[in-house]
PDB file of N, CA and C in Angstrom:
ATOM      1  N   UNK A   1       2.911   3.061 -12.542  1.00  0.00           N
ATOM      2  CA  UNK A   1       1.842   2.884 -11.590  1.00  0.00           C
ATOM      3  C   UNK A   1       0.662   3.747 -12.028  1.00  0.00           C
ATOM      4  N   UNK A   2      -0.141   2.985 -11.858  1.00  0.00           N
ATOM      5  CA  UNK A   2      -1.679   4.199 -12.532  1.00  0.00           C
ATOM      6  C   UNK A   2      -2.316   4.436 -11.446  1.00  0.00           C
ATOM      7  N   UNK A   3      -2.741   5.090 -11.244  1.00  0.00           N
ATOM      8  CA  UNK A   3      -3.614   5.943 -10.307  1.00  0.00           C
ATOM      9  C   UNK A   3      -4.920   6.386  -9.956  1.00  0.00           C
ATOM     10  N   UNK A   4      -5.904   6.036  -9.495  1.00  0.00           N
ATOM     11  CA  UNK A   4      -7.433   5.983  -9.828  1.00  0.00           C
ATOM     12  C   UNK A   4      -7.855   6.484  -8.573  1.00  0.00           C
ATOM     13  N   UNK A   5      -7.737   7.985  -8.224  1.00  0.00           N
ATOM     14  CA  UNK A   5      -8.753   8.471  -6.968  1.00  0.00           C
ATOM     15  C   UNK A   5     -10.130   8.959  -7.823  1.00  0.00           C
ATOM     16  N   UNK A   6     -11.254   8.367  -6.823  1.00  0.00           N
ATOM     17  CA  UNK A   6     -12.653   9.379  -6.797  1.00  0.00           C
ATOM     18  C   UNK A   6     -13.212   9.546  -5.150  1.00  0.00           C
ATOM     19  N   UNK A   7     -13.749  10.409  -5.329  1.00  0.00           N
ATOM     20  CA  UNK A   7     -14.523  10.904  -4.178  1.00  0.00           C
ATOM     21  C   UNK A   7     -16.113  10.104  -4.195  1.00  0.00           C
ATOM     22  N   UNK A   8     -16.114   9.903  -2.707  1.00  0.00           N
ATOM     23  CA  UNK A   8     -17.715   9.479  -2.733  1.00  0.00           C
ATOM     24  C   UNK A   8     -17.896  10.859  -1.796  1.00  0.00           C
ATOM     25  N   UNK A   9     -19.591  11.837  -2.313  1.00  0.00           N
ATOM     26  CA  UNK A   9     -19.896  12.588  -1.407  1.00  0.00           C
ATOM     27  C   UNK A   9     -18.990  13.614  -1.443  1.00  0.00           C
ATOM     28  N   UNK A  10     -17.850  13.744  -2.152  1.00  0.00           N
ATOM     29  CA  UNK A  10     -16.629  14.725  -1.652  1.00  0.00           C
ATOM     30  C   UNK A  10     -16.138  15.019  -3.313  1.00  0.00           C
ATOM     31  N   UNK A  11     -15.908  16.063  -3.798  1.00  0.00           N
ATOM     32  CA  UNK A  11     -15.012  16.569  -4.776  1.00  0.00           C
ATOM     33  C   UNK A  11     -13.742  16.675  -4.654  1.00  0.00           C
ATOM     34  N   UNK A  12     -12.783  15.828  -5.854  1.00  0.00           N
ATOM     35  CA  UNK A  12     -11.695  15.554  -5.351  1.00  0.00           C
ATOM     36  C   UNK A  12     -10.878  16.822  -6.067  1.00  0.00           C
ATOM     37  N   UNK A  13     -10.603  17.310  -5.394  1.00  0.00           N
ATOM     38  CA  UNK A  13      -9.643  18.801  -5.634  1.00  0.00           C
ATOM     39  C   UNK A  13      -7.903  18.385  -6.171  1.00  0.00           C
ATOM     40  N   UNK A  14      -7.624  19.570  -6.985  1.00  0.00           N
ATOM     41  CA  UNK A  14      -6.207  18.898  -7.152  1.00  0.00           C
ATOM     42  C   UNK A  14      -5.489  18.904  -6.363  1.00  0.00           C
ATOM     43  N   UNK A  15      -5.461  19.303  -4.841  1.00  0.00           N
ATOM     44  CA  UNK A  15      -4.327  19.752  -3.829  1.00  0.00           C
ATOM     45  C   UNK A  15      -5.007  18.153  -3.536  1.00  0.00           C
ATOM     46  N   UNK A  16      -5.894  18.300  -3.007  1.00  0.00           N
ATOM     47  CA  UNK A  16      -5.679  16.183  -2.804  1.00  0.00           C
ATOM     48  C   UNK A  16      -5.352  15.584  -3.366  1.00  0.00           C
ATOM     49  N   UNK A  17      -5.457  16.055  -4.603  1.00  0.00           N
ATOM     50  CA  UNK A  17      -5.039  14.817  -5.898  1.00  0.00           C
ATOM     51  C   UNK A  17      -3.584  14.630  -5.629  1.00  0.00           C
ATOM     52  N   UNK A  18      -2.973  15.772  -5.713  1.00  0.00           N
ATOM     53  CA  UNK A  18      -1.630  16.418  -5.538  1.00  0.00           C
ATOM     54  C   UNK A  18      -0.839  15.545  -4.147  1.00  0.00           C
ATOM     55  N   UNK A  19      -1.869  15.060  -3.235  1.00  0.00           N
ATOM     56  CA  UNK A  19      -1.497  15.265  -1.570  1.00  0.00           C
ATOM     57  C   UNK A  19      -1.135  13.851  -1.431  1.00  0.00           C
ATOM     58  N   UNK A  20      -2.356  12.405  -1.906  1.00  0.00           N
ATOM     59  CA  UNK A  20      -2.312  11.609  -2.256  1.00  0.00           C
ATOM     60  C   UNK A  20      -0.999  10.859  -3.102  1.00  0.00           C
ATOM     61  N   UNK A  21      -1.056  11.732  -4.604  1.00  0.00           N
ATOM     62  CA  UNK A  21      -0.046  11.148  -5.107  1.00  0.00           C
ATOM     63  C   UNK A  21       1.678  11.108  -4.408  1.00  0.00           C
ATOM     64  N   UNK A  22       1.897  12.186  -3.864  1.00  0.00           N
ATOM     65  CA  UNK A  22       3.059  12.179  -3.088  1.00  0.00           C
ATOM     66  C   UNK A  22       3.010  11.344  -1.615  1.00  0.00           C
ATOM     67  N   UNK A  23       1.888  10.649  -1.383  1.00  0.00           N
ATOM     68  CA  UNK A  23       2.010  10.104  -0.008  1.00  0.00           C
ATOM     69  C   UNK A  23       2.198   8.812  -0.955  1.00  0.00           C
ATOM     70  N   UNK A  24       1.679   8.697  -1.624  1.00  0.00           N
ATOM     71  CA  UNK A  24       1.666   7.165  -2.459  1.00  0.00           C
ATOM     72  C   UNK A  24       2.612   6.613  -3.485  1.00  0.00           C
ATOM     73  N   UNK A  25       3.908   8.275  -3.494  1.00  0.00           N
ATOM     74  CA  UNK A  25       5.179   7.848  -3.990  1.00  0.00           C
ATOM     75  C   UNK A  25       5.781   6.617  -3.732  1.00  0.00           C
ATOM     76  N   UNK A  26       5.688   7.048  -2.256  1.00  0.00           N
ATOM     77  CA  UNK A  26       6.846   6.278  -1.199  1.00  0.00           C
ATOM     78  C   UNK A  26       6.439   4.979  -1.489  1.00  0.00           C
ATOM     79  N   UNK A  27       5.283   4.339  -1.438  1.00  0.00           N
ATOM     80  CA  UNK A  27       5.305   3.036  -2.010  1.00  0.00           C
ATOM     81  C   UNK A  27       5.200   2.520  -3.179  1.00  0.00           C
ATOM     82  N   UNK A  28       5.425   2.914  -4.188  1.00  0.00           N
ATOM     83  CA  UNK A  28       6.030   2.535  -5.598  1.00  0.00           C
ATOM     84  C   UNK A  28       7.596   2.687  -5.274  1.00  0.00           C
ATOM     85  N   UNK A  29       8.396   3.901  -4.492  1.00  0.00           N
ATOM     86  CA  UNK A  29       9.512   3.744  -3.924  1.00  0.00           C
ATOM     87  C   UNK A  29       9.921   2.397  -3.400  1.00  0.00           C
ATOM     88  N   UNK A  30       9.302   2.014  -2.958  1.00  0.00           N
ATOM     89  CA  UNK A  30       9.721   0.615  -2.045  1.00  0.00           C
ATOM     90  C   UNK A  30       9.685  -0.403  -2.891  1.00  0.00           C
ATOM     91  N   UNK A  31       8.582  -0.304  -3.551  1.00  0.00           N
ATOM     92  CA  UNK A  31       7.926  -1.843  -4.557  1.00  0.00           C
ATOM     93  C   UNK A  31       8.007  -1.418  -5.794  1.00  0.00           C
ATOM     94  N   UNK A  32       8.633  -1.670  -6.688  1.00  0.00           N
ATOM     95  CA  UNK A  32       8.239  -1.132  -8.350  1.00  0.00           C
ATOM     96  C   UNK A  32       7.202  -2.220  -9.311  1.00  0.00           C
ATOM     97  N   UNK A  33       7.454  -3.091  -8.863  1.00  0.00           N
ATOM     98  CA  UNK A  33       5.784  -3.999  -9.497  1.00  0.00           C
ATOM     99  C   UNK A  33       4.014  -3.756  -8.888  1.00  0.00           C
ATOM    100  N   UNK A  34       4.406  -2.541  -8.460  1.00  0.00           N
ATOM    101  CA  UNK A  34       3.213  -1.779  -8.460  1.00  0.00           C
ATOM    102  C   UNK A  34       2.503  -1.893  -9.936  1.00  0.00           C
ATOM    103  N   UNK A  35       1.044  -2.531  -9.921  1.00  0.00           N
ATOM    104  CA  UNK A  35       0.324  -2.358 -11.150  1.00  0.00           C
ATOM    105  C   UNK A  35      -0.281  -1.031 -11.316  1.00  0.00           C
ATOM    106  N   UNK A  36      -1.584  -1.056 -10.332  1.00  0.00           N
ATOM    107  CA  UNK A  36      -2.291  -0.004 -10.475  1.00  0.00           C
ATOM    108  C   UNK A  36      -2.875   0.344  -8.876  1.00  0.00           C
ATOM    109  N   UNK A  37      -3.294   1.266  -8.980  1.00  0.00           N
ATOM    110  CA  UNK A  37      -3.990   1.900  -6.981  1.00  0.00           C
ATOM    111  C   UNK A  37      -5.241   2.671  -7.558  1.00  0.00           C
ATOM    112  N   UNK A  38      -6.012   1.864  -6.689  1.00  0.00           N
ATOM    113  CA  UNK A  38      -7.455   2.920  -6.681  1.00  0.00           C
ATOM    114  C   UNK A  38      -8.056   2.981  -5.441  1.00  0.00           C
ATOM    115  N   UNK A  39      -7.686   4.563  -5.423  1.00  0.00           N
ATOM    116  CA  UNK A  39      -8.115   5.296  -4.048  1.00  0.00           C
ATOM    117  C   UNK A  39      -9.643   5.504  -4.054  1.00  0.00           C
ATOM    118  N   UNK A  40     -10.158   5.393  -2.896  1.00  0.00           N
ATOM    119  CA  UNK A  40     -11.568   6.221  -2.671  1.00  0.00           C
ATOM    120  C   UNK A  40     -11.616   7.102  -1.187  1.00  0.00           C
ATOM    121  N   UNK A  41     -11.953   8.328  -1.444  1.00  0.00           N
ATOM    122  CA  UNK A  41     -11.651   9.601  -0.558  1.00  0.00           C
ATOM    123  C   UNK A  41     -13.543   9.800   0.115  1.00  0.00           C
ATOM    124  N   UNK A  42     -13.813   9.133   0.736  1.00  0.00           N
ATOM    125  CA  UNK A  42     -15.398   9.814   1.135  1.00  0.00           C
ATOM    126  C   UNK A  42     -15.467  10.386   2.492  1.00  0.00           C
ATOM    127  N   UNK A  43     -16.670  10.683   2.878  1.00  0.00           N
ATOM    128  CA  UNK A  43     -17.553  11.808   3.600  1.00  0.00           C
ATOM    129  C   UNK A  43     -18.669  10.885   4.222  1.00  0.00           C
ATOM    130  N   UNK A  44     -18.287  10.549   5.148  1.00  0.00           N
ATOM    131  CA  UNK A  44     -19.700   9.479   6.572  1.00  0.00           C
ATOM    132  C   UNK A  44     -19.766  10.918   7.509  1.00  0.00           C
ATOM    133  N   UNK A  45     -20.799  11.112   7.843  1.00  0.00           N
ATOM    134  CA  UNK A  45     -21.151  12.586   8.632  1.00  0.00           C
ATOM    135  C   UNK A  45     -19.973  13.230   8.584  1.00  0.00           C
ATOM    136  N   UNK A  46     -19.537  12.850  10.495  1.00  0.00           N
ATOM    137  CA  UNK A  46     -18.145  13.644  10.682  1.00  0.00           C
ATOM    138  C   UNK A  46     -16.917  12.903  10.535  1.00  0.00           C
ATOM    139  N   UNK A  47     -16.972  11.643  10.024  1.00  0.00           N
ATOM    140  CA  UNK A  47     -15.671  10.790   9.791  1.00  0.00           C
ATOM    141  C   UNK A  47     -15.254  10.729   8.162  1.00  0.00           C
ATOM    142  N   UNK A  48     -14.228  11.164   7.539  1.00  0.00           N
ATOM    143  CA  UNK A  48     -14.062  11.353   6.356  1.00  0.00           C
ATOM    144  C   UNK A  48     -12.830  10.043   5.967  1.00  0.00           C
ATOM    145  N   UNK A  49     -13.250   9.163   5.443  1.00  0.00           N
ATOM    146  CA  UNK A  49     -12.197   8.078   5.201  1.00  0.00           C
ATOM    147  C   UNK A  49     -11.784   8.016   3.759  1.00  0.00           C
ATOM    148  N   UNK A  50     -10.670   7.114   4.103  1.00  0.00           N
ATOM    149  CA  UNK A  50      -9.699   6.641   2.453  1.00  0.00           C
ATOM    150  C   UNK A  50      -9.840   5.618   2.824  1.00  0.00           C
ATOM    151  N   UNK A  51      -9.352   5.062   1.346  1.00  0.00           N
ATOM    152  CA  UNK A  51      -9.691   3.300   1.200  1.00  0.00           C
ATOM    153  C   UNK A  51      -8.542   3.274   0.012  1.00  0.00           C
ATOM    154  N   UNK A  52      -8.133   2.346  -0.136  1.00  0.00           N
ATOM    155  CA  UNK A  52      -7.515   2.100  -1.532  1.00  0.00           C
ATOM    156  C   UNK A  52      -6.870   0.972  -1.726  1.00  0.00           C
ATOM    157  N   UNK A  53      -7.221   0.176  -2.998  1.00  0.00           N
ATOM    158  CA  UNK A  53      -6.588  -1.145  -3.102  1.00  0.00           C
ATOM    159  C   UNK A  53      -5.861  -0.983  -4.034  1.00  0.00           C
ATOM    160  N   UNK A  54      -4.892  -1.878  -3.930  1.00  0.00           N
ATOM    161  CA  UNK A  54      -2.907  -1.825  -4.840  1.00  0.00           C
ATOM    162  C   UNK A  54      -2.775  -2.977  -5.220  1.00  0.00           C
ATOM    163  N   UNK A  55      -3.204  -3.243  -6.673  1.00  0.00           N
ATOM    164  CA  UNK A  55      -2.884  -4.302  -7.600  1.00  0.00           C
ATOM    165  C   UNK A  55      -1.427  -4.517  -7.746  1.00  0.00           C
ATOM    166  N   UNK A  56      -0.710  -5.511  -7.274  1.00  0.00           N
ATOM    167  CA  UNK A  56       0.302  -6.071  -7.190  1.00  0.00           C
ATOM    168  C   UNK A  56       0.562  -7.200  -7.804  1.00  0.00           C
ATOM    169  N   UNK A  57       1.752  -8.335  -9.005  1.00  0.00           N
ATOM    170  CA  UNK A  57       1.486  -8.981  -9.377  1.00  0.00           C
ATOM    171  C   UNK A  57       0.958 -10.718  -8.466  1.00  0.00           C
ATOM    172  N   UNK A  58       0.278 -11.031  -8.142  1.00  0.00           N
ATOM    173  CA  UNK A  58      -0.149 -13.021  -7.574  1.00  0.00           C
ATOM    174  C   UNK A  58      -1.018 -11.562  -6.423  1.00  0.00           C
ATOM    175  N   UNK A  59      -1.182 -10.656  -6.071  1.00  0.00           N
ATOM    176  CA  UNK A  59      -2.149 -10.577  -4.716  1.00  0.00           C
ATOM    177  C   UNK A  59      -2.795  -8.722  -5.215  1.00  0.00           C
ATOM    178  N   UNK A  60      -3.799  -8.842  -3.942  1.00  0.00           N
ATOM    179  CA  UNK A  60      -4.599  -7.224  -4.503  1.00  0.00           C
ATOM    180  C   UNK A  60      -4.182  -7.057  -2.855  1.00  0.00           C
ATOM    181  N   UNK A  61      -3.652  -5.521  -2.330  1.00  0.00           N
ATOM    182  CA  UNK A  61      -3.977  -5.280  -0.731  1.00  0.00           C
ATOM    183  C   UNK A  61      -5.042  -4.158  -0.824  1.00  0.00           C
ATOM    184  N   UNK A  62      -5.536  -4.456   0.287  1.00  0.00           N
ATOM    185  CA  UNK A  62      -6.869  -3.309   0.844  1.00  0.00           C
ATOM    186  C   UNK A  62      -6.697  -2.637   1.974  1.00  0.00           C
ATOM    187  N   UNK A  63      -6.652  -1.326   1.879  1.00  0.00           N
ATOM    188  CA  UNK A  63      -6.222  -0.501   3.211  1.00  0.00           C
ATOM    189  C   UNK A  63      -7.639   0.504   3.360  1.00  0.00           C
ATOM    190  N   UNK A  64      -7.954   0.502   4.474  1.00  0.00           N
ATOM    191  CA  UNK A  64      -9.040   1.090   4.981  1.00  0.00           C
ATOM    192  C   UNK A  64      -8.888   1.951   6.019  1.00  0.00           C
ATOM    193  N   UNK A  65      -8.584   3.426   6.045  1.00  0.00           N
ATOM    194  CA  UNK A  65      -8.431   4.138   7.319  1.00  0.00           C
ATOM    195  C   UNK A  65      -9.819   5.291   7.388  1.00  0.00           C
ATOM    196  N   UNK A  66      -9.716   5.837   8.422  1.00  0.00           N
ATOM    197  CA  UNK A  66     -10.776   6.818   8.954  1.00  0.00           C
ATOM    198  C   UNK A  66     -10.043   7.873  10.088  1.00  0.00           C
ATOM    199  N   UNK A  67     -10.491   9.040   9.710  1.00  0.00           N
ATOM    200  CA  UNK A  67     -10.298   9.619  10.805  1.00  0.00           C
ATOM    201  C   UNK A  67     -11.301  11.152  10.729  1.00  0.00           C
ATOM    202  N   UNK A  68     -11.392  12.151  11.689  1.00  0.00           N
ATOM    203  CA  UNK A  68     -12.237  13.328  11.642  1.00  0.00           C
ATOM    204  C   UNK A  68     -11.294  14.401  10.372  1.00  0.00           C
ATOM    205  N   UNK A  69     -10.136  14.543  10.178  1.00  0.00           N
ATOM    206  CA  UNK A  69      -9.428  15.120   9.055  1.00  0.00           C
ATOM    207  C   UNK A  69      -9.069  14.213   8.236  1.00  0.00           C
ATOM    208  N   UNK A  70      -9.351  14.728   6.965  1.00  0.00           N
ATOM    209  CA  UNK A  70      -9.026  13.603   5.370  1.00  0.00           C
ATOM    210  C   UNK A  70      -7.700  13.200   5.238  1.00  0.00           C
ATOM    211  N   UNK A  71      -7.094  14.893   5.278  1.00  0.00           N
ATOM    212  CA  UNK A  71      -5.314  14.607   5.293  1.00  0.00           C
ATOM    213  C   UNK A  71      -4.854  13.433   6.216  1.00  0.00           C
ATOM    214  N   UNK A  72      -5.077  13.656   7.406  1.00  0.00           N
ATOM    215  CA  UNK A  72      -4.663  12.683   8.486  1.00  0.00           C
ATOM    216  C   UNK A  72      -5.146  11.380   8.121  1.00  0.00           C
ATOM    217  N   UNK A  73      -6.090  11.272   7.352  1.00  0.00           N
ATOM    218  CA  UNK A  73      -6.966  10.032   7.191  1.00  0.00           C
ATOM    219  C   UNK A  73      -5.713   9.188   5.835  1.00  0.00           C
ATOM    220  N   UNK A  74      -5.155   9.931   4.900  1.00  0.00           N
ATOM    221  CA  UNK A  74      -4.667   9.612   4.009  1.00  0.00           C
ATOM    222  C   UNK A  74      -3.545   9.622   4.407  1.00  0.00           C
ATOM    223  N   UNK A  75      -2.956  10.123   5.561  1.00  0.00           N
ATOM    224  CA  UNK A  75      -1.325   9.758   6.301  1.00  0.00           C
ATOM    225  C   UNK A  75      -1.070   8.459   6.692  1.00  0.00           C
ATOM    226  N   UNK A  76      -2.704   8.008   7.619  1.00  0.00           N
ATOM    227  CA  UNK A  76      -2.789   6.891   7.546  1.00  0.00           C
ATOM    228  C   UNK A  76      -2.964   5.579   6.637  1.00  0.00           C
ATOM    229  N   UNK A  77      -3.162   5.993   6.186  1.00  0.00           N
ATOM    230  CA  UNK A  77      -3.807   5.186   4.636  1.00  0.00           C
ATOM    231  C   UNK A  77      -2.058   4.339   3.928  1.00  0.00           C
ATOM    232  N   UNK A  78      -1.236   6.217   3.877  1.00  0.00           N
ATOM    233  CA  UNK A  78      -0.004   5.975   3.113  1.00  0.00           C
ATOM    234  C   UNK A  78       0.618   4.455   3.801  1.00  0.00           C
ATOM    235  N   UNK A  79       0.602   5.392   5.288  1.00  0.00           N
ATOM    236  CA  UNK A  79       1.759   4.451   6.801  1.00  0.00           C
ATOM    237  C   UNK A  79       0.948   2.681   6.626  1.00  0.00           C
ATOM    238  N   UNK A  80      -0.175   2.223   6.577  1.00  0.00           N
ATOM    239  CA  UNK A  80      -0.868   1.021   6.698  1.00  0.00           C
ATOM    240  C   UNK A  80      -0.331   0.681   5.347  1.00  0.00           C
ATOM    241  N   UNK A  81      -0.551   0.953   4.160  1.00  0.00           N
ATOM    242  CA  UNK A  81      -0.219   0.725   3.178  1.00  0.00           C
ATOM    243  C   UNK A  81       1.460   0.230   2.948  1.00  0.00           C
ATOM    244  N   UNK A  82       1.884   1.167   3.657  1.00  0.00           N
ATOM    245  CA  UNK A  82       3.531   0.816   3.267  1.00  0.00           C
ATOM    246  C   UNK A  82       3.960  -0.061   4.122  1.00  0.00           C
ATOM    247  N   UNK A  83       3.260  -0.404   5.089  1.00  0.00           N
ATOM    248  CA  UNK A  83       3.474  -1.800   5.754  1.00  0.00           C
ATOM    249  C   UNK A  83       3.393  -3.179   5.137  1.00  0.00           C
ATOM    250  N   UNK A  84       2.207  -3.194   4.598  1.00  0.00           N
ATOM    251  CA  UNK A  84       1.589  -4.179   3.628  1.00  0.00           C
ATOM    252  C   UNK A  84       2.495  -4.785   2.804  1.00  0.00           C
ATOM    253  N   UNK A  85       2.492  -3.554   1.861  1.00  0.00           N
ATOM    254  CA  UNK A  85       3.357  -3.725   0.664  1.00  0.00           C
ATOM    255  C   UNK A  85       4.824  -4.253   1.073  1.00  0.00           C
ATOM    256  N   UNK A  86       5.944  -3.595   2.168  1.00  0.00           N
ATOM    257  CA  UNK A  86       6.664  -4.097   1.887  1.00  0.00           C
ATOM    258  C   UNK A  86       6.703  -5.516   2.777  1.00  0.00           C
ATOM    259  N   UNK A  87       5.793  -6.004   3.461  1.00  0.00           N
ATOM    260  CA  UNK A  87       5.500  -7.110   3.811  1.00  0.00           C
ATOM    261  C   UNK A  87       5.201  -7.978   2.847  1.00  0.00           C
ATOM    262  N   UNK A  88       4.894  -7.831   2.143  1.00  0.00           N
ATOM    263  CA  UNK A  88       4.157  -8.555   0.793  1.00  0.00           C
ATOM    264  C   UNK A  88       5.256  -8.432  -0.160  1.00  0.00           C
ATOM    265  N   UNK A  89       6.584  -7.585  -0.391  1.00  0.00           N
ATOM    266  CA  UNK A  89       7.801  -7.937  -0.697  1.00  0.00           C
ATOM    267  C   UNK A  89       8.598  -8.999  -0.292  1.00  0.00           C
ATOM    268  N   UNK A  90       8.750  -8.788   0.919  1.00  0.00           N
ATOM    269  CA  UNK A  90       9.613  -9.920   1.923  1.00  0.00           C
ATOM    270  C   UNK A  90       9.002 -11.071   1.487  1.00  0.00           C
ATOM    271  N   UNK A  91       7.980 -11.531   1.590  1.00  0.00           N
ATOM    272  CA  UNK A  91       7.316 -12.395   0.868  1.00  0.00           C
ATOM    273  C   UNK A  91       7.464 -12.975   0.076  1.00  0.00           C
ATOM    274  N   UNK A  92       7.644 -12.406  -0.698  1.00  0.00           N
ATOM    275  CA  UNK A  92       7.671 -12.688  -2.344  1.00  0.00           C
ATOM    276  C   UNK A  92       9.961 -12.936  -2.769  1.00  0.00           C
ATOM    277  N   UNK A  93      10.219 -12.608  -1.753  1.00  0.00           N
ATOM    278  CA  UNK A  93      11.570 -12.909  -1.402  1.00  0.00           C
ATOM    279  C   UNK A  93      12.379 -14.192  -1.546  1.00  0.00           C
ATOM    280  N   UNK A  94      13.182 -15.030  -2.052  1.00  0.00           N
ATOM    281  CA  UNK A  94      13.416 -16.000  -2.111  1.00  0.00           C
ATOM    282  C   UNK A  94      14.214 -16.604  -0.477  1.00  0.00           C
ATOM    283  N   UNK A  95      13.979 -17.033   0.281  1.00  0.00           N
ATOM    284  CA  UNK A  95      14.890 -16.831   1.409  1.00  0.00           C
ATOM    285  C   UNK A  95      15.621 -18.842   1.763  1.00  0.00           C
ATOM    286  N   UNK A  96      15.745 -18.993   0.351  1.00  0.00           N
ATOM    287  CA  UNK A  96      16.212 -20.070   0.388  1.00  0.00           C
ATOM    288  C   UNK A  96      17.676 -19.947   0.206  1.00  0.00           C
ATOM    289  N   UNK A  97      18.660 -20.516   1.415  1.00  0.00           N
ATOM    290  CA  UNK A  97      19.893 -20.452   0.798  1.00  0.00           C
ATOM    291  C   UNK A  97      20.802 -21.612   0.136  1.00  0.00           C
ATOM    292  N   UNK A  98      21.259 -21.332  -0.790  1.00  0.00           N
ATOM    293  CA  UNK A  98      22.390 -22.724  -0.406  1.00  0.00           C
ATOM    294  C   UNK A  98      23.079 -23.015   0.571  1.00  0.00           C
ATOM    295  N   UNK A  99      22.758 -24.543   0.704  1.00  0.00           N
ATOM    296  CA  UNK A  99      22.781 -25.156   2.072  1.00  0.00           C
ATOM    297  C   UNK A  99      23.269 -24.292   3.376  1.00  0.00           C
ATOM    298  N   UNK A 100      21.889 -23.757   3.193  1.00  0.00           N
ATOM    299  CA  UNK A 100      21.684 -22.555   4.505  1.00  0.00           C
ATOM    300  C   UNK A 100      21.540 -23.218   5.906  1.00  0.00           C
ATOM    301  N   UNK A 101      20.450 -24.440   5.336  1.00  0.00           N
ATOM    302  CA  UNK A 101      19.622 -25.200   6.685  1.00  0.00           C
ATOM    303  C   UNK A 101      20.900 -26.451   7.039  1.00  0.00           C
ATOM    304  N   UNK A 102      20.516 -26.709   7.926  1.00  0.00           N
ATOM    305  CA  UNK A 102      21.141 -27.720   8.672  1.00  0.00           C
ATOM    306  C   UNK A 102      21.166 -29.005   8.179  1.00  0.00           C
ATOM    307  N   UNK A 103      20.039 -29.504   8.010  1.00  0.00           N
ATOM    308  CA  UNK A 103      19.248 -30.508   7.730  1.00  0.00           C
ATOM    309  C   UNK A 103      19.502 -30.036   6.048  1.00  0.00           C
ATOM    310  N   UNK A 104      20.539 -29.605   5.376  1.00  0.00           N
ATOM    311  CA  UNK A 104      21.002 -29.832   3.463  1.00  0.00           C
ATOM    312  C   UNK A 104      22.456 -29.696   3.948  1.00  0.00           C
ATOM    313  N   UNK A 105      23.049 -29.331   5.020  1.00  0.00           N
ATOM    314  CA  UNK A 105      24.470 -29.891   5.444  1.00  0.00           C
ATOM    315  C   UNK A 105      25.118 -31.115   5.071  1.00  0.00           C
ATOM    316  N   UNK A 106      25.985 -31.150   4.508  1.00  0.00           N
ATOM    317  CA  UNK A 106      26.877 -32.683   4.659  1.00  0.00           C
ATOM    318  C   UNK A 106      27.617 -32.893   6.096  1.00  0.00           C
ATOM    319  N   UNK A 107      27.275 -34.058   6.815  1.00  0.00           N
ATOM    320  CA  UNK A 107      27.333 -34.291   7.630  1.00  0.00           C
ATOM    321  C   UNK A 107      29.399 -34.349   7.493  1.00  0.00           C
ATOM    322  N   UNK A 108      29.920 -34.016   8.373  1.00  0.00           N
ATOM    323  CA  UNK A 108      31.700 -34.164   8.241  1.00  0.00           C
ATOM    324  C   UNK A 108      32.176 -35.357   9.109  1.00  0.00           C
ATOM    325  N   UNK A 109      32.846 -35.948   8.037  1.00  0.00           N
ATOM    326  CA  UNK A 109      32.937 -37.334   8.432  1.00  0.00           C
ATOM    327  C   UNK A 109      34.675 -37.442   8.730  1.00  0.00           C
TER     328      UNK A 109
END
């Protein structure tokens, strides 16, 4: 998984760098066809938001949070994110069974 934070307005320090990458374990944990993630960490007056989109193979997701603390802002970011993704697993899931459905039953005669 590659990793692409920058700051808009904000210098990205390594304890964020640091803070980020471990919130953003957990979903390469879940999904391993993780391509690539590029975070953006900025500064709107008093609202400091994350953003970050997760190249996945057939789709891209976009997570957009905000809050008055960055950390908290990127807790959220992780939690929205790991929804997505493993929604976008299930998905990608085959949930066809042999003659699972009713209607591919042989009727018993």
């Amino acid at each position: 998984m590659n990793l692409n934070i920058t700051g808009h307005h904000l210098e990205v320090t390594p304890a964020i760098r640091e803070y980020v990458e471990t919130k953003l374990a957990r979903v390469s944990g879940h999904f391993d066809h993780v391509i690539d993630v590029k975070v953006t960490l900025s500064v709107e007056k008093l609202v400091q938001k994350a953003e970050a989109t997760v190249h996945v193979p057939g789709n891209d997701l976009h997570v957009a949070c905000s809050d008055e603390n960055l950390y908290s802002a990127i807790d959220l970011l992780a939690d929205k994110l790991d929804r997505q993704v493993l929604k976008h697993k299930e998905k990608q899931a085959n949930h066809h069974k042999e003659n699972g459905a009713v209607k591919h039953q042989q009727l018993a005669e």
